[in-house]
Protein backbone atom coordinates (compact mmCIF):
# COMPACT_ATOMS: atom_id res chain seq x y z
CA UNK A 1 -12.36 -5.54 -20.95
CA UNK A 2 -10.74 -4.42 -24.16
CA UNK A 3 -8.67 -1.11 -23.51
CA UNK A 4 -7.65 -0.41 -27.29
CA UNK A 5 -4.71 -2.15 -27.36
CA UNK A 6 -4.41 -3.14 -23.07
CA UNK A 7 -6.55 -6.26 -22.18
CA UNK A 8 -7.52 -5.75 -18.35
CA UNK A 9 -8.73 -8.84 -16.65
CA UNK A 10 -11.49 -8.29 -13.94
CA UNK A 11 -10.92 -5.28 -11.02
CA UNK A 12 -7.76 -2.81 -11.40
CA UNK A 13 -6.49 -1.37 -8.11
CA UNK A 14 -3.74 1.15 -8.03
CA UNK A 15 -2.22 3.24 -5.28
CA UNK A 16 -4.00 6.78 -5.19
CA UNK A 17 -0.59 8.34 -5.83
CA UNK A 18 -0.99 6.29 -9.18
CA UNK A 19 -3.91 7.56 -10.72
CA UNK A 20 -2.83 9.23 -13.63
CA UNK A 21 -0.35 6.23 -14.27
CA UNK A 22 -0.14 3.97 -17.35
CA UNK A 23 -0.99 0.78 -15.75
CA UNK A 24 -0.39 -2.66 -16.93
CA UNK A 25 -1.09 -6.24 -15.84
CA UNK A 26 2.06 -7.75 -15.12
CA UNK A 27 0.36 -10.64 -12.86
CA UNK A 28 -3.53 -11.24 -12.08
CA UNK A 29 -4.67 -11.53 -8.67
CA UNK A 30 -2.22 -11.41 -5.69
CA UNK A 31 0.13 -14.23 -4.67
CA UNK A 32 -0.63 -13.98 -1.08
CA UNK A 33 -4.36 -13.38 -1.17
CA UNK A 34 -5.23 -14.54 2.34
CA UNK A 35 -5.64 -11.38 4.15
CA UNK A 36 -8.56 -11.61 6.43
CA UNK A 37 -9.86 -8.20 5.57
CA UNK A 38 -9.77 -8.05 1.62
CA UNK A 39 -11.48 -8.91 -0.84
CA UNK A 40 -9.96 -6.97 -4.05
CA UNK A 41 -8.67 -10.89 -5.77
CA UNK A 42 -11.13 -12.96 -4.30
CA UNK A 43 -12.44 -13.57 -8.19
CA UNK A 44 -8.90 -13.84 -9.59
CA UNK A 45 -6.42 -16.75 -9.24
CA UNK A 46 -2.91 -15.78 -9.17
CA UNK A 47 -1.05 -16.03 -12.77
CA UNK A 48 1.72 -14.45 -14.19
CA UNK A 49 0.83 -12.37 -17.82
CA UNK A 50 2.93 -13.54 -20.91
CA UNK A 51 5.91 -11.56 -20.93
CA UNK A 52 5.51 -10.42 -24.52
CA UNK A 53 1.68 -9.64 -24.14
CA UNK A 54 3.30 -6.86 -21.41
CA UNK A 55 5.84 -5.52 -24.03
CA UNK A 56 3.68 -5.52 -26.52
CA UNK A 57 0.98 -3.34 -24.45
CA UNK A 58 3.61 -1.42 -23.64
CA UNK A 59 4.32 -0.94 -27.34
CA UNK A 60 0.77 -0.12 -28.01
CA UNK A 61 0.99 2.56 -25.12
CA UNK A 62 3.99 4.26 -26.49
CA UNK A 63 2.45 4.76 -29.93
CA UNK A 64 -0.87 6.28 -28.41
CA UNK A 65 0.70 8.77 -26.03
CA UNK A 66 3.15 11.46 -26.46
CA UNK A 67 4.61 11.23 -23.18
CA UNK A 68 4.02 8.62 -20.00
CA UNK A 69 5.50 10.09 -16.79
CA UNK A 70 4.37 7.50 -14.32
CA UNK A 71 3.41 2.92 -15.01
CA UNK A 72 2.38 1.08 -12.30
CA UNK A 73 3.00 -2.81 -13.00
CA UNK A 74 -0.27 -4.16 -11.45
CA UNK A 75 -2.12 -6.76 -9.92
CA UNK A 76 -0.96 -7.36 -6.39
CA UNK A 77 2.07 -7.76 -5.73
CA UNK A 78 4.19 -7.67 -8.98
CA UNK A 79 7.78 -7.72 -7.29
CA UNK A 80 7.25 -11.71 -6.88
CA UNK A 81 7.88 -11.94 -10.76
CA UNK A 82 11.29 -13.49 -11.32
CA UNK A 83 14.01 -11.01 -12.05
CA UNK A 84 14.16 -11.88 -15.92
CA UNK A 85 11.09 -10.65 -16.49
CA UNK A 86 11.52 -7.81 -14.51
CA UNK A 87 14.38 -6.49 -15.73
CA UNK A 88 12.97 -7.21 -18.99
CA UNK A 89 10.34 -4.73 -18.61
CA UNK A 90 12.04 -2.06 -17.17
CA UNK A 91 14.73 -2.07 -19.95
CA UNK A 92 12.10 -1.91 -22.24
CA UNK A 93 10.62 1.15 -20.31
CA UNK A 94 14.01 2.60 -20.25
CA UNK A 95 14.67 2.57 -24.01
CA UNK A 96 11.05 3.21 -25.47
CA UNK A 97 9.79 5.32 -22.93
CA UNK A 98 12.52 7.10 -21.94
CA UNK A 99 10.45 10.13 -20.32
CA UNK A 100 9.11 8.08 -17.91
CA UNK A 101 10.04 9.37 -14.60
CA UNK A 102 8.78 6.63 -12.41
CA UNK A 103 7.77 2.40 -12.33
CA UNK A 104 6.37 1.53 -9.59
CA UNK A 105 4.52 -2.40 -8.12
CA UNK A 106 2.69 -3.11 -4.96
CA UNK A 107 5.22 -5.66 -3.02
CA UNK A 108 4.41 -7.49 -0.59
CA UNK A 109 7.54 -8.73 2.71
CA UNK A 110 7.47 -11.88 0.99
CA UNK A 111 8.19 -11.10 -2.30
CA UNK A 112 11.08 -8.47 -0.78
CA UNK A 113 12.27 -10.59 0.74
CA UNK A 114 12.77 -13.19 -1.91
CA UNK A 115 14.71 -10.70 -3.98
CA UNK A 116 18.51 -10.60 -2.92
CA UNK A 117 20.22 -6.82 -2.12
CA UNK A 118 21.67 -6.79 -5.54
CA UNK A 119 18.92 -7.63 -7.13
CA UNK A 120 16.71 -5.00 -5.65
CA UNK A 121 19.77 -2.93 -6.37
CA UNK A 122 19.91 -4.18 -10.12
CA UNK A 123 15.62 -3.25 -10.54
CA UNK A 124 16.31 -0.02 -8.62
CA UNK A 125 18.74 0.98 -11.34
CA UNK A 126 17.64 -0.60 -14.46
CA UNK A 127 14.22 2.18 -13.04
CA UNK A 128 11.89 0.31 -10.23
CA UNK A 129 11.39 3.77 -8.36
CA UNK A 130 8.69 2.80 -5.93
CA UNK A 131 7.34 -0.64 -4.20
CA UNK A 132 4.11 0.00 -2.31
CA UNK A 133 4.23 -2.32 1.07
CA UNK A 134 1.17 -3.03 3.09
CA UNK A 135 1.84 -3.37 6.90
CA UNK A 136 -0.99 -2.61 7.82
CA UNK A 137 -0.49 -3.43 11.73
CA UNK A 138 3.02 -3.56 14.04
CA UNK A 139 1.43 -5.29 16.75
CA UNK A 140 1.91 -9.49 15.99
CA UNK A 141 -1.34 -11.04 17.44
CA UNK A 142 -2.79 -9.18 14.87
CA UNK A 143 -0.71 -9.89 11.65
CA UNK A 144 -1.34 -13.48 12.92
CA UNK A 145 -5.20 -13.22 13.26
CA UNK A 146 -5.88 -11.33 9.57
CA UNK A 147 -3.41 -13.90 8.03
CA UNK A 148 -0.77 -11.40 6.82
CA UNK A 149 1.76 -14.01 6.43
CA UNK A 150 4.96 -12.43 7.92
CA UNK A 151 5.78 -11.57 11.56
CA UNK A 152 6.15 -7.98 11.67
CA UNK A 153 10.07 -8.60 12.36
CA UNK A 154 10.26 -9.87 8.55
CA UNK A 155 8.37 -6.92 7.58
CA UNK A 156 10.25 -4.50 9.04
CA UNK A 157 13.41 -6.63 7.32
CA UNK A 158 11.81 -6.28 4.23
CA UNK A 159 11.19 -2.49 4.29
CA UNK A 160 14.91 -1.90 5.64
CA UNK A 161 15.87 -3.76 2.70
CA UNK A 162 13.81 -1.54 0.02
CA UNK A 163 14.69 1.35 1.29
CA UNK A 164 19.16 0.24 1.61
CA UNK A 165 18.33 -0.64 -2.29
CA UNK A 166 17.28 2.85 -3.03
CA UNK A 167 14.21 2.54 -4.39
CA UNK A 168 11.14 4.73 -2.59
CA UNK A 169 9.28 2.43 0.08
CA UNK A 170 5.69 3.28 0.47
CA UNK A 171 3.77 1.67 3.51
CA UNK A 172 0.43 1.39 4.52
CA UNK A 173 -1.21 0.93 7.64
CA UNK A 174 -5.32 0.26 8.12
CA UNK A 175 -6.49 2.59 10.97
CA UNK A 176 -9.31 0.38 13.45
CA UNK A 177 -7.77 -2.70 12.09
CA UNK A 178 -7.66 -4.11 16.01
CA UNK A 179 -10.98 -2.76 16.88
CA UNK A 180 -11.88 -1.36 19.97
CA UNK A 181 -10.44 -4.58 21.75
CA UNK A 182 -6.74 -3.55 20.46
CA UNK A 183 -6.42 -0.30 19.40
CA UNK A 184 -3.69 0.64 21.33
CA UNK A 185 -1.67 -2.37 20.89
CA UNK A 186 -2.84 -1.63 17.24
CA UNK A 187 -1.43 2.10 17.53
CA UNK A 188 1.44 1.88 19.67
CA UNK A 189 3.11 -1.39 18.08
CA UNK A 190 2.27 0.42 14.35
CA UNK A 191 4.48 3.47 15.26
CA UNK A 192 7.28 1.37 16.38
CA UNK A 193 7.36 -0.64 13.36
CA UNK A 194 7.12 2.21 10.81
CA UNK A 195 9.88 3.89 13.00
CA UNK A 196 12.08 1.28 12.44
CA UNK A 197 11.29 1.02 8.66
CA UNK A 198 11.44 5.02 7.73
CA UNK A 199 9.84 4.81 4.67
CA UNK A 200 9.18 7.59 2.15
CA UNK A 201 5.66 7.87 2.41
CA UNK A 202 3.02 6.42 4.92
CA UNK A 203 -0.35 6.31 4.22
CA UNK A 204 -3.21 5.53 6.83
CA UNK A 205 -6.34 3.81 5.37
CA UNK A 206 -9.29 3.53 7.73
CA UNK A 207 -10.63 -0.19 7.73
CA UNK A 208 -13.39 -1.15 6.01
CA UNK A 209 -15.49 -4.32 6.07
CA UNK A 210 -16.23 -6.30 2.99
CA UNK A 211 -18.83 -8.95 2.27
CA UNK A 212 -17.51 -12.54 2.33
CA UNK A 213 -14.36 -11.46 4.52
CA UNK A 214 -13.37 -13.53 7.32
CA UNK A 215 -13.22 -9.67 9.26
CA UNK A 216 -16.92 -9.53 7.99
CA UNK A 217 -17.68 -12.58 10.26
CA UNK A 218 -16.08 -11.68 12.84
CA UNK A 219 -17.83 -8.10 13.04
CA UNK A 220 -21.33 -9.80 12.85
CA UNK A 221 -20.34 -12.33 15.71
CA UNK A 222 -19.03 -9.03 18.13
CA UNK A 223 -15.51 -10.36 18.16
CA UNK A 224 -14.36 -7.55 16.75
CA UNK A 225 -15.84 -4.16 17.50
CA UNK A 226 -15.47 -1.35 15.01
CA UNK A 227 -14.67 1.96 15.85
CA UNK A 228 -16.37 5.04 15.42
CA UNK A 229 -14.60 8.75 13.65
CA UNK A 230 -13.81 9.57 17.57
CA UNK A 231 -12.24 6.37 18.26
CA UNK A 232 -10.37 6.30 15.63
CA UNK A 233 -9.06 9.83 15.92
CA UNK A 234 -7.88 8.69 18.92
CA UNK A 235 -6.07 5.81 17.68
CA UNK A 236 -4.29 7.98 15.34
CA UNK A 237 -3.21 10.56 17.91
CA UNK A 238 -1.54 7.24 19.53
CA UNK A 239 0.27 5.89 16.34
CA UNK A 240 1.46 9.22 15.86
CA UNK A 241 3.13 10.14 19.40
CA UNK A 242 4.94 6.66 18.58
CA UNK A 243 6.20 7.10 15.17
CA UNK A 244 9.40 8.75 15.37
CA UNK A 245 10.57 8.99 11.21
CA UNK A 246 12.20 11.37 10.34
CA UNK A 247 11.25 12.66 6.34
CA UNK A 248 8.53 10.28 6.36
CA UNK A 249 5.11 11.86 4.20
CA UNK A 250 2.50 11.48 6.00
CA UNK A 251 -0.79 11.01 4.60
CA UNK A 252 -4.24 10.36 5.90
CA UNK A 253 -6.47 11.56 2.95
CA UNK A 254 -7.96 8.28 0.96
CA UNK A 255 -11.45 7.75 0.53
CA UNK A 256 -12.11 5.72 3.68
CA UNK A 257 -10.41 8.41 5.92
CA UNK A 258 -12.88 10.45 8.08
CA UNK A 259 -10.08 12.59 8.99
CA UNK A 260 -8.03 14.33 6.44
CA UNK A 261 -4.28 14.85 7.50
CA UNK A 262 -1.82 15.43 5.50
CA UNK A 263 2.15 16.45 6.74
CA UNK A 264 5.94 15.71 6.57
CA UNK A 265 6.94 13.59 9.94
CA UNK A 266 8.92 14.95 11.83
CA UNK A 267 8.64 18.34 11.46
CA UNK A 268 4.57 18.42 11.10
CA UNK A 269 3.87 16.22 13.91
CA UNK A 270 3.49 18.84 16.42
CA UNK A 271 0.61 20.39 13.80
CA UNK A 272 -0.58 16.68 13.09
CA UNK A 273 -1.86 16.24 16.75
CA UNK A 274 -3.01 19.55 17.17
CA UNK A 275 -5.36 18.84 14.50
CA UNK A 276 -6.06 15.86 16.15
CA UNK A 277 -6.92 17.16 18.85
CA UNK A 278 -9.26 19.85 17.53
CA UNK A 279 -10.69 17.23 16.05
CA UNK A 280 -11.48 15.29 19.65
CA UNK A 281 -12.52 18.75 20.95
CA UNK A 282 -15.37 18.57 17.96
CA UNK A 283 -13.70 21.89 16.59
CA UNK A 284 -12.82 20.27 13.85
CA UNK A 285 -15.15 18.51 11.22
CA UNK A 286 -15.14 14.74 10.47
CA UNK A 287 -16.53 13.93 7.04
CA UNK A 288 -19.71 11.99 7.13
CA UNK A 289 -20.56 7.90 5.67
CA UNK A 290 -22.21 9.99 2.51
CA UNK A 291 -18.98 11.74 1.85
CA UNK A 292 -16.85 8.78 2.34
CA UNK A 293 -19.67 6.94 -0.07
CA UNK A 294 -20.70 4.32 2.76
């Protein structure tokens, strides 16, 4: 698709905390792509995007709009790009765009952790602000089973080593990703690893189940069960008695969330399970498969 100026290749996905962000195709496709429950790259291999296409986009950006707070470096996982081009970029963001408040990639614990502490140290200050991190589950049988790549030790690691670098760490966990069968491994083991990371901002997605996804299979057969508003209100009353992070925004408001929750951990947590429970009591409204466009 021709942007006027931006050539984007197939899907765009963002961060909701990015939608009013310049955003730019650094890579295509993600360099992991073998998580069991997506399906956002399936039609995309993996590439890196000419370095001087970027700038020059970037270029083209800068001419068309007076100011550009916020650019998120897409596809999937952008930190894997080597640090030349990187810091390439963000100088170039730096200089021309100098208004910019923010530059932000989705990055996954492998390319973290393939960055050394001064080099996340040398993005952080040349204007990297944020790196969005999907956990998505602290318990291991199930990192192992939707083929996240990393034991959740090495994630953890890797979210330590954003945040000692300065730049904001972002993490998101799937709510229902073990299914009835392990939702409270699921819910107890998340808190404990997000604990240990502290990151800026959480944000709990609700799982959802894509066509042509191993987890698609393995709904169909009954190995995996999926949980209903309820259920999963209960699972997130769990994760949340076991996440002790202090500062930590809390958010449970995207589109796949039947449960809107929104709150600054610690200090909101006692409000966060009241509302929880209210919502277990039924005195407090779920929002319905039309709502959430199911």
């Amino acid at each position: 698709m021709n942007a006027g100026g931006i050539q984007y290749s197939g899907a765009v996905y963002r961060p909701p905390s990015e939608a009013y962000s310049l955003i730019i195709q650094a890579t295509l496709g993600c360099s992991h792509n073998k998580c069991a429950f997506c399906n956002m790259y399936k039609a995309k291999n993996f590439s890196v995007r000419p370095l001087q296409t970027v700038l020059a986009e970037l270029a083209w950006a800068r001419r068309q709009y007076a100011r550009i707070p916020r650019i998120f470096l897409a596809d999937g996982d952008a930190l894997i790009l080597p640090m030349d081009y990187l810091m390439t970029v963000l100088s170039f963001v730096r200089k021309n765009i100098p208004e910019c408040e923010r530059v932000s990639v989705y990055g996954s614990p492998k390319s973290i952790l393939g960055k050394s502490e001064e080099e996340l140290n040398r993005l952080h200050a040349e204007g990297l602000g944020m790196v969005y991190m999907g956990l998505e589950t602290g318990n291991e049988a199930l990192l192992k089973k939707f083929c996240k790549g990393q034991p959740v030790e090495e994630v953890i690691h890797a979210g330590k080593k954003i945040k000692n670098s300065g730049i904001a760490l972002s993490v998101t966990a799937i709510s229902g990703l073990g299914g009835l069968e392990n939702w409270e491994g699921h819910a107890v083991d998340t808190g404990k690893a997000l604990s240990a990371m502290n990151p800026d901002y959480i944000g709990l997605l609700t799982l959802r189940v894509y066509r042509g996804t191993p987890l698609a299979q393995w709904v169909e057969e009954g190995s995996i069960t999926l949980m209903d508003p309820l259920q999963l209100a209960r699972e997130t009353r769990l994760l949340l008695e076991n996440t002790d992070s202090e500062g930590s925004v809390f958010r449970s408001n995207h589109a796949s969330n039947y449960l809107v929750l929104k709150g600054t951990l610690n200090r909101d947590k006692p409000r966060l399970l009241a509302q929880l429970d209210e919502a277990l009591e039924g005195k407090r409204r779920f929002r319905s498969q039309v709502e959430l466009g199911f």
